[in-house]
C-alpha atoms as a PDB file:
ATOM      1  CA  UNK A   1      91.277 101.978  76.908  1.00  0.00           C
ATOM      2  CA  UNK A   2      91.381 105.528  78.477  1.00  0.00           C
ATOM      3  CA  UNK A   3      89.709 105.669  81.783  1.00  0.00           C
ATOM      4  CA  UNK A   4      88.525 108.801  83.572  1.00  0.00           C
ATOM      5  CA  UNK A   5      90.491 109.287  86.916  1.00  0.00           C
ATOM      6  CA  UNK A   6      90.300 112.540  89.193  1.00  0.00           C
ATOM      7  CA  UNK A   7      92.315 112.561  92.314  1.00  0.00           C
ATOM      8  CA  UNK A   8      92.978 115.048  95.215  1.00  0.00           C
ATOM      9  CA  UNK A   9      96.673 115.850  96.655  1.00  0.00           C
ATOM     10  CA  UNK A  10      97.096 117.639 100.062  1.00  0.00           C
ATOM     11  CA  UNK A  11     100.058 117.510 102.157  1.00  0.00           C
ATOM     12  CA  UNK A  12      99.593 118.877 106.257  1.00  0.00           C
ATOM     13  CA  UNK A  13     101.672 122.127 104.985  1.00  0.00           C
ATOM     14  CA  UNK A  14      99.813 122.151 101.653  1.00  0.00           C
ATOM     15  CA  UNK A  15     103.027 123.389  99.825  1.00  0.00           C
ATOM     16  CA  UNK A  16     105.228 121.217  98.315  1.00  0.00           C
ATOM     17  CA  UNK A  17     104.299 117.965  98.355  1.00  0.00           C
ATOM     18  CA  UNK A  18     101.153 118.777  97.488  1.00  0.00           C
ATOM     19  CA  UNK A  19     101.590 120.095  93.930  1.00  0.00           C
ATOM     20  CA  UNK A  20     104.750 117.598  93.527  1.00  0.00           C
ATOM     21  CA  UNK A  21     102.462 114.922  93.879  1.00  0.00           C
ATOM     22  CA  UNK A  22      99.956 116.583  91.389  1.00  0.00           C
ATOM     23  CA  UNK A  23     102.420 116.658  89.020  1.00  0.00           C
ATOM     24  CA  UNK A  24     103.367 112.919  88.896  1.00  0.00           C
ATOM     25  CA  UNK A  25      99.620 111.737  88.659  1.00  0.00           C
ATOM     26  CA  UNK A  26      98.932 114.239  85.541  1.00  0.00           C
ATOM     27  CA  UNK A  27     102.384 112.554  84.336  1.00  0.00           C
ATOM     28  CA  UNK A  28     101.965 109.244  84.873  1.00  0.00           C
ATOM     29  CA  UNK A  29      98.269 109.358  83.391  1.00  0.00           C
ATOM     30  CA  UNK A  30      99.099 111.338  80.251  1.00  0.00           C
ATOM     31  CA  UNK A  31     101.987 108.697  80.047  1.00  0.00           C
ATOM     32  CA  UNK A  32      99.674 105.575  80.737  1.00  0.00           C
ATOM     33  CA  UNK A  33      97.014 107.143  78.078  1.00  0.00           C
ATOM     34  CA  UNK A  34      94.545 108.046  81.148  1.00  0.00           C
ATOM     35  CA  UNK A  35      92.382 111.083  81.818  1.00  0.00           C
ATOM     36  CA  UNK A  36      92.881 113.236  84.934  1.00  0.00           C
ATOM     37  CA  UNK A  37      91.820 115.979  86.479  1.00  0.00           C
ATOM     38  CA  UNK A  38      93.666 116.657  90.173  1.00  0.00           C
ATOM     39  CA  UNK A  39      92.336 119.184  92.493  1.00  0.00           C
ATOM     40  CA  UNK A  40      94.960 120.082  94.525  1.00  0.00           C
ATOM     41  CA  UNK A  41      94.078 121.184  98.862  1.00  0.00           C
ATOM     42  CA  UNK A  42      96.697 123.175  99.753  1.00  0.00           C
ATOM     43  CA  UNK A  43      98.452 125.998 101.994  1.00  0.00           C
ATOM     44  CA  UNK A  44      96.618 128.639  99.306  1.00  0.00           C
ATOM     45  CA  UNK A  45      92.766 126.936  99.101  1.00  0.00           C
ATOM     46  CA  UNK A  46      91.487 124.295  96.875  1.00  0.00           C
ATOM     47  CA  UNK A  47      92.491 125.121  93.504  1.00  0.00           C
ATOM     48  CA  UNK A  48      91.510 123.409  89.960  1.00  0.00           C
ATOM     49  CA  UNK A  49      88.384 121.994  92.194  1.00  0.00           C
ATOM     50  CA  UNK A  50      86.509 118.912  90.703  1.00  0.00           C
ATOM     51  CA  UNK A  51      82.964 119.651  89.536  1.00  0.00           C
ATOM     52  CA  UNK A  52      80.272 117.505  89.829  1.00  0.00           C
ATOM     53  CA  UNK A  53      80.662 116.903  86.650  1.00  0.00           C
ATOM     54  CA  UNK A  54      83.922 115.493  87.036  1.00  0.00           C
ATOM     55  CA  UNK A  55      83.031 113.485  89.875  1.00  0.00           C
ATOM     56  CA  UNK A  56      79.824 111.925  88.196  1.00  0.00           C
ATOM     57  CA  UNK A  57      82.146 110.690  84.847  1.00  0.00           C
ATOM     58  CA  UNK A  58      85.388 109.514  87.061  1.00  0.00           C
ATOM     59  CA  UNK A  59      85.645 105.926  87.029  1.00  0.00           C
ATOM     60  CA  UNK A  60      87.964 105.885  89.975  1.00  0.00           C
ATOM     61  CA  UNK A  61      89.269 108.540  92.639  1.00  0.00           C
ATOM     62  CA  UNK A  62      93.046 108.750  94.144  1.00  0.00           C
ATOM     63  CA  UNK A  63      93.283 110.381  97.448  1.00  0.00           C
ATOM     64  CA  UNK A  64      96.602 111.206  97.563  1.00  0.00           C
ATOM     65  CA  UNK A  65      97.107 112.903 101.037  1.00  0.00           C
ATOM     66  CA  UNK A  66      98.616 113.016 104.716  1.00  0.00           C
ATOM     67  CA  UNK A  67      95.585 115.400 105.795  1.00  0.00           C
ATOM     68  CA  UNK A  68      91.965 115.756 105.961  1.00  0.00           C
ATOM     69  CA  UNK A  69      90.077 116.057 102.599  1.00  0.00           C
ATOM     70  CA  UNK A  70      87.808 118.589 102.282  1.00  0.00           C
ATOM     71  CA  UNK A  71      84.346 117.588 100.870  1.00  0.00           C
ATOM     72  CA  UNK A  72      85.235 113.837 100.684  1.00  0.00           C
ATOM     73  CA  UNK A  73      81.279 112.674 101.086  1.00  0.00           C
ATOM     74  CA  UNK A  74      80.920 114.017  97.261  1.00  0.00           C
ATOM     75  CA  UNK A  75      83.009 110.558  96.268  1.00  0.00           C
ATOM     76  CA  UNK A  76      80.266 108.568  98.013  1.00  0.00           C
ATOM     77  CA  UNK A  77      79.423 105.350  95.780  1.00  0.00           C
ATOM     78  CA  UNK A  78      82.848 105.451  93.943  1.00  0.00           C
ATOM     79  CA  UNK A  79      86.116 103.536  94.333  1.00  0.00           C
ATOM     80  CA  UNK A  80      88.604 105.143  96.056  1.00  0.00           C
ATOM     81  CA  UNK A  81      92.546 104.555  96.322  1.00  0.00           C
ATOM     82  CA  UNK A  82      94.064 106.506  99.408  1.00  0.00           C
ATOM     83  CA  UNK A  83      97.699 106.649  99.591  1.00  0.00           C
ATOM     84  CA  UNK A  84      99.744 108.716 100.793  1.00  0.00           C
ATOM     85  CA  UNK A  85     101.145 112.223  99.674  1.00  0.00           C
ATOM     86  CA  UNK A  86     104.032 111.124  98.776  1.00  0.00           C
ATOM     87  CA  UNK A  87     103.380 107.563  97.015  1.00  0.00           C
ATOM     88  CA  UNK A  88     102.812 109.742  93.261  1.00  0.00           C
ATOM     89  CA  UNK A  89     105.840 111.405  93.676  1.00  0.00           C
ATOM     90  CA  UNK A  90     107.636 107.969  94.199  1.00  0.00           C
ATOM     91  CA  UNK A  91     106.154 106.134  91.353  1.00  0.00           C
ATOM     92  CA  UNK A  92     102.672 107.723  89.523  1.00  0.00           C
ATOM     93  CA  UNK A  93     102.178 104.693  87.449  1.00  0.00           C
ATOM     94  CA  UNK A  94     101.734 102.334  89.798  1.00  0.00           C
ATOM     95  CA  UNK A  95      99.694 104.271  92.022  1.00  0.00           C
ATOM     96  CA  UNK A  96      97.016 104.719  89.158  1.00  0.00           C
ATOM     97  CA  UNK A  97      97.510 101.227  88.063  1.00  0.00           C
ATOM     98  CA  UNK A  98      96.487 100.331  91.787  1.00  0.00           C
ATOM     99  CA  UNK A  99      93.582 102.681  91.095  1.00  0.00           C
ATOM    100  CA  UNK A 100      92.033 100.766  87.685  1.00  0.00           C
ATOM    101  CA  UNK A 101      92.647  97.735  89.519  1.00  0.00           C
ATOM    102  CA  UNK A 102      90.087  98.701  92.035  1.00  0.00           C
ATOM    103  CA  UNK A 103      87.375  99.121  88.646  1.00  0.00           C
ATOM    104  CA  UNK A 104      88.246  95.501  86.662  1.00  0.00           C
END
């Protein structure tokens, strides 16, 4: 079954690891037959931001940072998996499996 994920990546330089990490969840999704849409906080501004839209149809949020999110209260009432920055870039799969697991 495909299930509807968004996450947010931010590393405290908001280079890199940022968009590394980014990379791996949109991966590991595509891989795992998930949706995902990953906003991405970094050194340049909020880019590919998630619209309420996105937010209201996600089934489960990834938080995959070593800094502050910005605009975190608009996840209030959803699950949420925070790990850090650099747990996608190790191994995307398992942390969206850990994600659905939160939803079953």
């Amino acid at each position: 079954m495909k299930r509807k994920i968004i996450a947010i990546t931010a590393c405290a330089t908001g280079v890199a690891h940022t968009y590394m990490a980014a990379q791996a969840l949109k991966k590991a999704a595509k891989k795992m037959g998930h949706l995902i849409k990953v906003e991405t906080q970094g050194a340049t501004g909020v880019e590919n931001e998630l619209s309420v839209k996105d937010v209201s149809i996600a089934e489960v949020v990834i938080l995959a940072t070593d800094t502050k999110v910005r605009d975190k209260e608009r996840f209030t009432g959803k699950q949420i998996l925070e790990v850090p920055v650099n747990a996608p870039i190790k191994d995307g799969e398992k942390v969206i499996k850990n994600a659905l697991e939160l939803i079953y």
